[in-house]
N, C-alpha and C. Protein backbone atom coordinates (compact mmCIF):
# COMPACT_ATOMS: atom_id res chain seq x y z
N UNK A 1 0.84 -1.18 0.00
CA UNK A 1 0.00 0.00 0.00
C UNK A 1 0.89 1.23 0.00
N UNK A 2 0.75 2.04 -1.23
CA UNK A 2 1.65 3.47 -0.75
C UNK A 2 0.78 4.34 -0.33
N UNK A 3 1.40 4.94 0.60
CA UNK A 3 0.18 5.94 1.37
C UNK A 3 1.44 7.16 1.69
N UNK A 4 2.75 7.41 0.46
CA UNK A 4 3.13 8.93 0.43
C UNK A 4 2.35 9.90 -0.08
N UNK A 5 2.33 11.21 0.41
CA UNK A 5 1.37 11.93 0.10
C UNK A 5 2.40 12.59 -0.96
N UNK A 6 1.88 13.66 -1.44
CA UNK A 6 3.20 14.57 -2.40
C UNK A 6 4.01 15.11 -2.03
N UNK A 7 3.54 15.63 -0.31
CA UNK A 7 4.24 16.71 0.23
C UNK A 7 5.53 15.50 1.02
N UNK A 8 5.27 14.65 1.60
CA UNK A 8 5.79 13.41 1.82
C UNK A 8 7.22 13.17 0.46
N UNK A 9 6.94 13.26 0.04
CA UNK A 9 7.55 12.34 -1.55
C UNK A 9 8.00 13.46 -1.57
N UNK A 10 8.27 14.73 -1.59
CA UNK A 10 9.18 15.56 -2.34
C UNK A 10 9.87 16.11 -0.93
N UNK A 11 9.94 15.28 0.42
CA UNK A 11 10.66 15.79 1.12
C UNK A 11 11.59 14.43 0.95
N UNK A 12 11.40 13.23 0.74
CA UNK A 12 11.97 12.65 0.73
C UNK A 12 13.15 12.42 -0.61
N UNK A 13 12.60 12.77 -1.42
CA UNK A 13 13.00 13.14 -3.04
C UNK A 13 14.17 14.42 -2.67
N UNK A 14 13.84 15.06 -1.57
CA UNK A 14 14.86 16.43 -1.49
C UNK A 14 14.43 17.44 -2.18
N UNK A 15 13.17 17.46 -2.64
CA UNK A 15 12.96 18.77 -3.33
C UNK A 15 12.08 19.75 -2.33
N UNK A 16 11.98 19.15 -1.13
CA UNK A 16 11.57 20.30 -0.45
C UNK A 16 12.15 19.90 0.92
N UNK A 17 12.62 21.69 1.55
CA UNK A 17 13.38 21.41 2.42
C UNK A 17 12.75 21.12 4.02
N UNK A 18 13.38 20.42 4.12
CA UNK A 18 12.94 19.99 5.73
C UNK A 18 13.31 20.84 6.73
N UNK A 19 12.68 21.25 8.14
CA UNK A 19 12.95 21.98 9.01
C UNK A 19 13.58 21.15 10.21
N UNK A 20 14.46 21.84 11.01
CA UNK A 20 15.03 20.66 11.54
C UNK A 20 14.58 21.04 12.79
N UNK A 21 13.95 20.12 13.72
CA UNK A 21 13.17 20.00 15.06
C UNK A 21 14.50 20.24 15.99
N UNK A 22 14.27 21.17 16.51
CA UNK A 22 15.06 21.50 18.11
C UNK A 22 14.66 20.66 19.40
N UNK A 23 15.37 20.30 20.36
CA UNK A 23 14.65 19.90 21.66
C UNK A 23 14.52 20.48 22.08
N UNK A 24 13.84 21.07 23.13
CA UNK A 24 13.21 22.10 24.04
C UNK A 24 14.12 22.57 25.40
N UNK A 25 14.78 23.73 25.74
CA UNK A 25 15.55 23.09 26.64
C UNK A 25 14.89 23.43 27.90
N UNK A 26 14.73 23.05 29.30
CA UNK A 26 14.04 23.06 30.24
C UNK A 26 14.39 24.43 30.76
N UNK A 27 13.58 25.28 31.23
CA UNK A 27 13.98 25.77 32.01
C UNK A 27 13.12 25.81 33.84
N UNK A 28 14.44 25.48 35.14
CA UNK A 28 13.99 25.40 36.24
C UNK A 28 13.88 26.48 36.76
N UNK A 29 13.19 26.82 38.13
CA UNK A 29 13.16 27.56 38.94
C UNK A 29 14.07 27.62 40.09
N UNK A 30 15.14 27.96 40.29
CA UNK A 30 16.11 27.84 41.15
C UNK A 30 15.78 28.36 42.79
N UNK A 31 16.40 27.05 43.73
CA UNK A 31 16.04 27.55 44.72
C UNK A 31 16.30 28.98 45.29
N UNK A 32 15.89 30.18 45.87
CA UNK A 32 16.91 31.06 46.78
C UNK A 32 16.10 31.42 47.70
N UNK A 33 17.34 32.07 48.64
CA UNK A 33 17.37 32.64 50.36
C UNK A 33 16.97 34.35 49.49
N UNK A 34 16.42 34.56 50.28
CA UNK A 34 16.76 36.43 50.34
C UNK A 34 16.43 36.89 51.82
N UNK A 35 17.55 37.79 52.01
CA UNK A 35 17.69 37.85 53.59
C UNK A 35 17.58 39.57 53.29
N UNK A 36 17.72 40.24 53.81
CA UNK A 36 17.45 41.74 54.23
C UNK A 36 17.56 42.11 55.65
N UNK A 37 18.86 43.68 55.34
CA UNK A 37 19.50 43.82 56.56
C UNK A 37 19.12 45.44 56.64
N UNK A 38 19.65 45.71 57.37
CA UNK A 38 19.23 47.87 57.41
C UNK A 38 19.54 48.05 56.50
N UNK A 39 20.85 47.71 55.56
CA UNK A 39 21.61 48.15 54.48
C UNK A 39 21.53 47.64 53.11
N UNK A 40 20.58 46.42 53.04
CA UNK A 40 20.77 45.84 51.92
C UNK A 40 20.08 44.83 51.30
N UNK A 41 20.10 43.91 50.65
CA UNK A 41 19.54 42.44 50.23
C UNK A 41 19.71 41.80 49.76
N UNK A 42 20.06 40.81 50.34
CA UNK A 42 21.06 40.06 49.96
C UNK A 42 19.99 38.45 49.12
N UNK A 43 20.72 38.26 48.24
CA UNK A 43 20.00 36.76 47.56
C UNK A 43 20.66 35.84 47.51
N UNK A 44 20.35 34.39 47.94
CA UNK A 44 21.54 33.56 47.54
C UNK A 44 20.34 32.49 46.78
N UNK A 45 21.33 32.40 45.28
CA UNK A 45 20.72 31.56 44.44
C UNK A 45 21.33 30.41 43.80
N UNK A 46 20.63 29.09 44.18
CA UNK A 46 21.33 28.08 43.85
C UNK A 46 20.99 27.70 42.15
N UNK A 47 22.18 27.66 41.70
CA UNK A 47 22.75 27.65 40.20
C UNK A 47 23.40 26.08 39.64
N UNK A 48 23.24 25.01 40.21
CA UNK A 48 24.77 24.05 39.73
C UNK A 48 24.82 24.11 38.02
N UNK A 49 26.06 23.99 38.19
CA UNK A 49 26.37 24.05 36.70
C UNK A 49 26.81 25.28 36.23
N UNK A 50 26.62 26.23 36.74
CA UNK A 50 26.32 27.66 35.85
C UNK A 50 27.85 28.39 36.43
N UNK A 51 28.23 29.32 35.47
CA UNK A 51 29.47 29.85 36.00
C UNK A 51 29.23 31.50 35.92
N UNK A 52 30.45 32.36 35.96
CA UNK A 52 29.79 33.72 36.08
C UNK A 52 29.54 34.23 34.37
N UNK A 53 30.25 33.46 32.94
CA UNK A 53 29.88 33.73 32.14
C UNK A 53 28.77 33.34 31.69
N UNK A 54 27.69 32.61 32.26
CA UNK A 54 26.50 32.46 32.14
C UNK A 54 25.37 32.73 32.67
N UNK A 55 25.51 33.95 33.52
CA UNK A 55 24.47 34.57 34.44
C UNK A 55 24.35 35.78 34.12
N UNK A 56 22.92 36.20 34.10
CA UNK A 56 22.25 37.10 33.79
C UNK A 56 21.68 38.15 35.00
N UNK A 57 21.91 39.39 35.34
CA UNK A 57 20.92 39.65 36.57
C UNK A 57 20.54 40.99 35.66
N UNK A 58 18.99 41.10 35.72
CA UNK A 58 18.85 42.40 35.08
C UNK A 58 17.56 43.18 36.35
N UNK A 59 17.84 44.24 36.42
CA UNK A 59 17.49 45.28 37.37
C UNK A 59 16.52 46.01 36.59
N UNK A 60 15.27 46.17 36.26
CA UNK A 60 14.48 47.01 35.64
C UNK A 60 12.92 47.91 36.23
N UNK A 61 13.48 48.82 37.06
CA UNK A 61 12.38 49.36 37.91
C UNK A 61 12.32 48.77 39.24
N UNK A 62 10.82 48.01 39.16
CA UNK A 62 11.03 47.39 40.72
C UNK A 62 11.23 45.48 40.65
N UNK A 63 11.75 45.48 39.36
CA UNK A 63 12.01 43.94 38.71
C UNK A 63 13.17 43.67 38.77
N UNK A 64 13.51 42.21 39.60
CA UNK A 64 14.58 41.81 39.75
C UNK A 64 14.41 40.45 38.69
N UNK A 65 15.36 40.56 37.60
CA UNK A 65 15.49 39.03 37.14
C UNK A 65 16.60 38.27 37.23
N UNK A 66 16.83 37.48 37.52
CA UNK A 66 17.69 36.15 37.58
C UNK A 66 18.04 34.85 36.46
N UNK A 67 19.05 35.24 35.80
CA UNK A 67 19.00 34.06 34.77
C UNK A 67 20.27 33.22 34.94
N UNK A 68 19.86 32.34 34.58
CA UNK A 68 21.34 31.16 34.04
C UNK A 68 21.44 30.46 33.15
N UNK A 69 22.49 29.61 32.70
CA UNK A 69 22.49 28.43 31.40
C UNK A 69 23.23 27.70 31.74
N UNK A 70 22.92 26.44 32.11
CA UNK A 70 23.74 24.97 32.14
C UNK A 70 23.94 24.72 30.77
N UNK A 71 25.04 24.45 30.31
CA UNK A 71 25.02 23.07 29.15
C UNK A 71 26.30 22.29 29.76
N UNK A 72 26.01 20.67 29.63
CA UNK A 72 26.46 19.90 30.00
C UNK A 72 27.82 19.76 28.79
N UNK A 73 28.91 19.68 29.38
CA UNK A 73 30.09 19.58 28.46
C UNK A 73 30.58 18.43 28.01
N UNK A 74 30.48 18.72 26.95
CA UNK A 74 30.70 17.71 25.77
C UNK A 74 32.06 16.77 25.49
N UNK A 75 32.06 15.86 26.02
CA UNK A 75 33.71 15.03 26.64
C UNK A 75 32.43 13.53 26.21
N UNK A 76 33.49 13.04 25.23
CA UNK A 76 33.52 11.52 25.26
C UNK A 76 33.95 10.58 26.26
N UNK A 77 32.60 10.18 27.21
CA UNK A 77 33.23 8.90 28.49
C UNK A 77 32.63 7.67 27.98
N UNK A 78 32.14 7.35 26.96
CA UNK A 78 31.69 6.18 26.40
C UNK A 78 29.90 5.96 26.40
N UNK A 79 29.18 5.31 26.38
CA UNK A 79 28.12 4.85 26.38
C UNK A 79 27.62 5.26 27.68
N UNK A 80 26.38 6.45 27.19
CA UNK A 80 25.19 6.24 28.08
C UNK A 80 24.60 5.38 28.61
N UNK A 81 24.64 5.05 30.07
CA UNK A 81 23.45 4.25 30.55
C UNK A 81 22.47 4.66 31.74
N UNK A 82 22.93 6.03 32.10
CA UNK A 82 22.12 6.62 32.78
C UNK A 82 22.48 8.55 32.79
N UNK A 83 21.49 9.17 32.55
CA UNK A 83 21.59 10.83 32.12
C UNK A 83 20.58 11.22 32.75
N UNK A 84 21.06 11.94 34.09
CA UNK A 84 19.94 12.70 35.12
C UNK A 84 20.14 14.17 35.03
N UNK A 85 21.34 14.41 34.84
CA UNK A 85 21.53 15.59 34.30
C UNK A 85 21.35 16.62 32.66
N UNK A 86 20.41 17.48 33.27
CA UNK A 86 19.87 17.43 32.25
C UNK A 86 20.61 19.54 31.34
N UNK A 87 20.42 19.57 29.92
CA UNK A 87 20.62 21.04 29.91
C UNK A 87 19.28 21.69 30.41
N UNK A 88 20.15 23.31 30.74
CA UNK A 88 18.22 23.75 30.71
C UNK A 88 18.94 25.60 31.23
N UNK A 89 17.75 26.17 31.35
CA UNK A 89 18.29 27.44 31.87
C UNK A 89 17.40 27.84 33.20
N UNK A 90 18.05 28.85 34.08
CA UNK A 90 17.54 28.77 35.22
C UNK A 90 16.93 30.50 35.10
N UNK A 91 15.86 30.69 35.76
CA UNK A 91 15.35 31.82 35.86
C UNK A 91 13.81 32.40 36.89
N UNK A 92 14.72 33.17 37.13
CA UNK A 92 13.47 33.35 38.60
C UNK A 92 13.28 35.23 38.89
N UNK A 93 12.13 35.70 39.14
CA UNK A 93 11.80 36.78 38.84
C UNK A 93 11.33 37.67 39.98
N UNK A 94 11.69 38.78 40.54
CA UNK A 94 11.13 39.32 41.84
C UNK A 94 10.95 40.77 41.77
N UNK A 95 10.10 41.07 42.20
CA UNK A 95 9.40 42.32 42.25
C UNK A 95 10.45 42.90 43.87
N UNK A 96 11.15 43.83 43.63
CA UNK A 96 11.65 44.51 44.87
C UNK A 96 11.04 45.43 45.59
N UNK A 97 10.40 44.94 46.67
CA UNK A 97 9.70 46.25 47.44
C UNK A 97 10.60 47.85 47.98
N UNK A 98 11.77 47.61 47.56
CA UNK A 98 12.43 48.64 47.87
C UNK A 98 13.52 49.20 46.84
N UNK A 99 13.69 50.70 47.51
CA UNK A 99 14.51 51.13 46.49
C UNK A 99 15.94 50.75 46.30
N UNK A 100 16.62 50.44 45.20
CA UNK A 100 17.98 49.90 45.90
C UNK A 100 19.27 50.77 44.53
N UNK A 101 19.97 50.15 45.04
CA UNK A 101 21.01 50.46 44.11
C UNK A 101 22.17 50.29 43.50
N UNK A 102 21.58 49.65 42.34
CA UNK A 102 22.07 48.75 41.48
C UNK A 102 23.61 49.32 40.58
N UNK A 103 23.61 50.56 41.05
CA UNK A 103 25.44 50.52 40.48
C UNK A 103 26.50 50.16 41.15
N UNK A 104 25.94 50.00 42.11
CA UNK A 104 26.45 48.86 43.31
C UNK A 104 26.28 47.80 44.06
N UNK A 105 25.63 47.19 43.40
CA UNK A 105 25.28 45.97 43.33
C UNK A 105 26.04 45.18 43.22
N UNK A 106 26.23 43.92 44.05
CA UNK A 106 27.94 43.25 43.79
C UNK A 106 26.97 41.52 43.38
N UNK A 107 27.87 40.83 42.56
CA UNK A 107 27.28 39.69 42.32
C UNK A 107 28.86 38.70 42.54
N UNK A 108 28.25 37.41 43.10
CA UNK A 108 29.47 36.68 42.71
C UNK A 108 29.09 35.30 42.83
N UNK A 109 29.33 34.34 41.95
CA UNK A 109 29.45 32.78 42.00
C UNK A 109 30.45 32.08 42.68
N UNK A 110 30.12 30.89 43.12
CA UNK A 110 30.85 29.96 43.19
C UNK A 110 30.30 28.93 43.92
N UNK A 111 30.61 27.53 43.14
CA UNK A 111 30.10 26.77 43.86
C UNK A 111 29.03 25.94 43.46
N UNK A 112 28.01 27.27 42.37
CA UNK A 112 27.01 27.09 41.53
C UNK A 112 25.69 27.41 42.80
N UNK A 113 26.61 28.75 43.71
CA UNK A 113 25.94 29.53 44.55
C UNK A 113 26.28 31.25 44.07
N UNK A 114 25.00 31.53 43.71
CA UNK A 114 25.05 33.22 43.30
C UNK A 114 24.61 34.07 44.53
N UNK A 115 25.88 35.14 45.25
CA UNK A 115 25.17 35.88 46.01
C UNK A 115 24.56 37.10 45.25
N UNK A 116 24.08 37.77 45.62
CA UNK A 116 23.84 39.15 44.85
C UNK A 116 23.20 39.97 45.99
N UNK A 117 24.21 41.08 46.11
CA UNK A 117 23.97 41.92 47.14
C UNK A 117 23.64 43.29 46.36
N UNK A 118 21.95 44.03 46.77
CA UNK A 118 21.64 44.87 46.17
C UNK A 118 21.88 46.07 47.47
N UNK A 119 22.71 47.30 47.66
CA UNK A 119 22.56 48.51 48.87
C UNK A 119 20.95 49.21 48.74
N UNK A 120 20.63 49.13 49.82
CA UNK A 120 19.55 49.55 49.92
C UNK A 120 19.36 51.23 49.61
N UNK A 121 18.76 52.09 49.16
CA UNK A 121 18.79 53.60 49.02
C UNK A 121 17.92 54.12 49.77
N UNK A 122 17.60 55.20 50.13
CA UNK A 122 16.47 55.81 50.83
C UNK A 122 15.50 56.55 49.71
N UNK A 123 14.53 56.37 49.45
CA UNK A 123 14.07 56.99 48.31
C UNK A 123 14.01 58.51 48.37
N UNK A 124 13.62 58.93 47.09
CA UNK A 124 13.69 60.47 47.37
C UNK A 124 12.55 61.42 48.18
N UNK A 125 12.58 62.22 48.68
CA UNK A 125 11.43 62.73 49.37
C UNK A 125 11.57 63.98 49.00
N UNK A 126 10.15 64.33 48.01
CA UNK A 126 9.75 65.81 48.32
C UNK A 126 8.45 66.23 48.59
N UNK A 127 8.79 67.73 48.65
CA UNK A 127 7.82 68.25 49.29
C UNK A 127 7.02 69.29 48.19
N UNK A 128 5.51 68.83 48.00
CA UNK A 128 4.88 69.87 46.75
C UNK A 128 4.11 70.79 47.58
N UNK A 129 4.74 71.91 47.17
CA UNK A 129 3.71 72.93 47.68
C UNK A 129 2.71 72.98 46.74
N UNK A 130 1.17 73.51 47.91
CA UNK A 130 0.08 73.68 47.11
C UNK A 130 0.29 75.31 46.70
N UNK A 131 0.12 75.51 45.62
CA UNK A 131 0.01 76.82 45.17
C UNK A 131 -1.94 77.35 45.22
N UNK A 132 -1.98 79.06 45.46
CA UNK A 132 -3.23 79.17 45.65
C UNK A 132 -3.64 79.82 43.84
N UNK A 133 -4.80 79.58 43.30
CA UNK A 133 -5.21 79.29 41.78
C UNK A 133 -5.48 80.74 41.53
């Protein structure tokens, strides 16, 4: 029974090009601490795998984001028979209730532990006078 269709038959024929399927790569939610002191706030985010050229921290308003990328390195040890480790990227997202300040902001790995210490600021305070109309 042939049951190629046309579109079938001319991918196989090579006259039409095939798209090539990606795997999906996971992305987890990484555990973290966030502690907060008079001065500051501190995050500790667990990363394995990830080094400091693969971390992302972006500061946007009152949005804290957190990124990473595992890929598992590519070394011939022979035949798979068990793979728990998986690729994937890590990313976790926080709304900061406070003002802080991020040109001083210190980050550092190790361990495939990210601290990230944000100084806390005092926000600005003014004062509007009512004018009379």
């Amino acid at each position: 029974m042939n049951t190629l269709t046309k579109e079938t038959k001319q991918e196989l024929d090579g006259k039409k090009e095939v798209t090539e399927v990606k795997p999906q790569v996971k992305v987890y939610s990484p555990n973290v601490d966030v502690y907060e002191t008079e001065n500051s706030l501190l995050f500790r985010v667990e990363m394995p795998g990830v080094d400091e050229t693969s971390v992302g921290i972006t500061i946007e308003k009152d949005q804290l984001l957190l990124e990473g990328k595992f890929q598992i390195p590519t070394v011939e040890r022979g035949q798979v028979r068990l793979a728990e480790y998986r690729e994937g990227n890590y990313l976790r997202r926080f709304t900061i209730g406070k003002a802080v300040d991020s040109d001083n902001a210190i980050a550092k790995i190790k361990n495939g532990i990210l601290e990230l210490t944000l100084p806390k600021i005092e926000p600005k305070k003014t004062k509007i006078e009512i004018r009379n109309s």
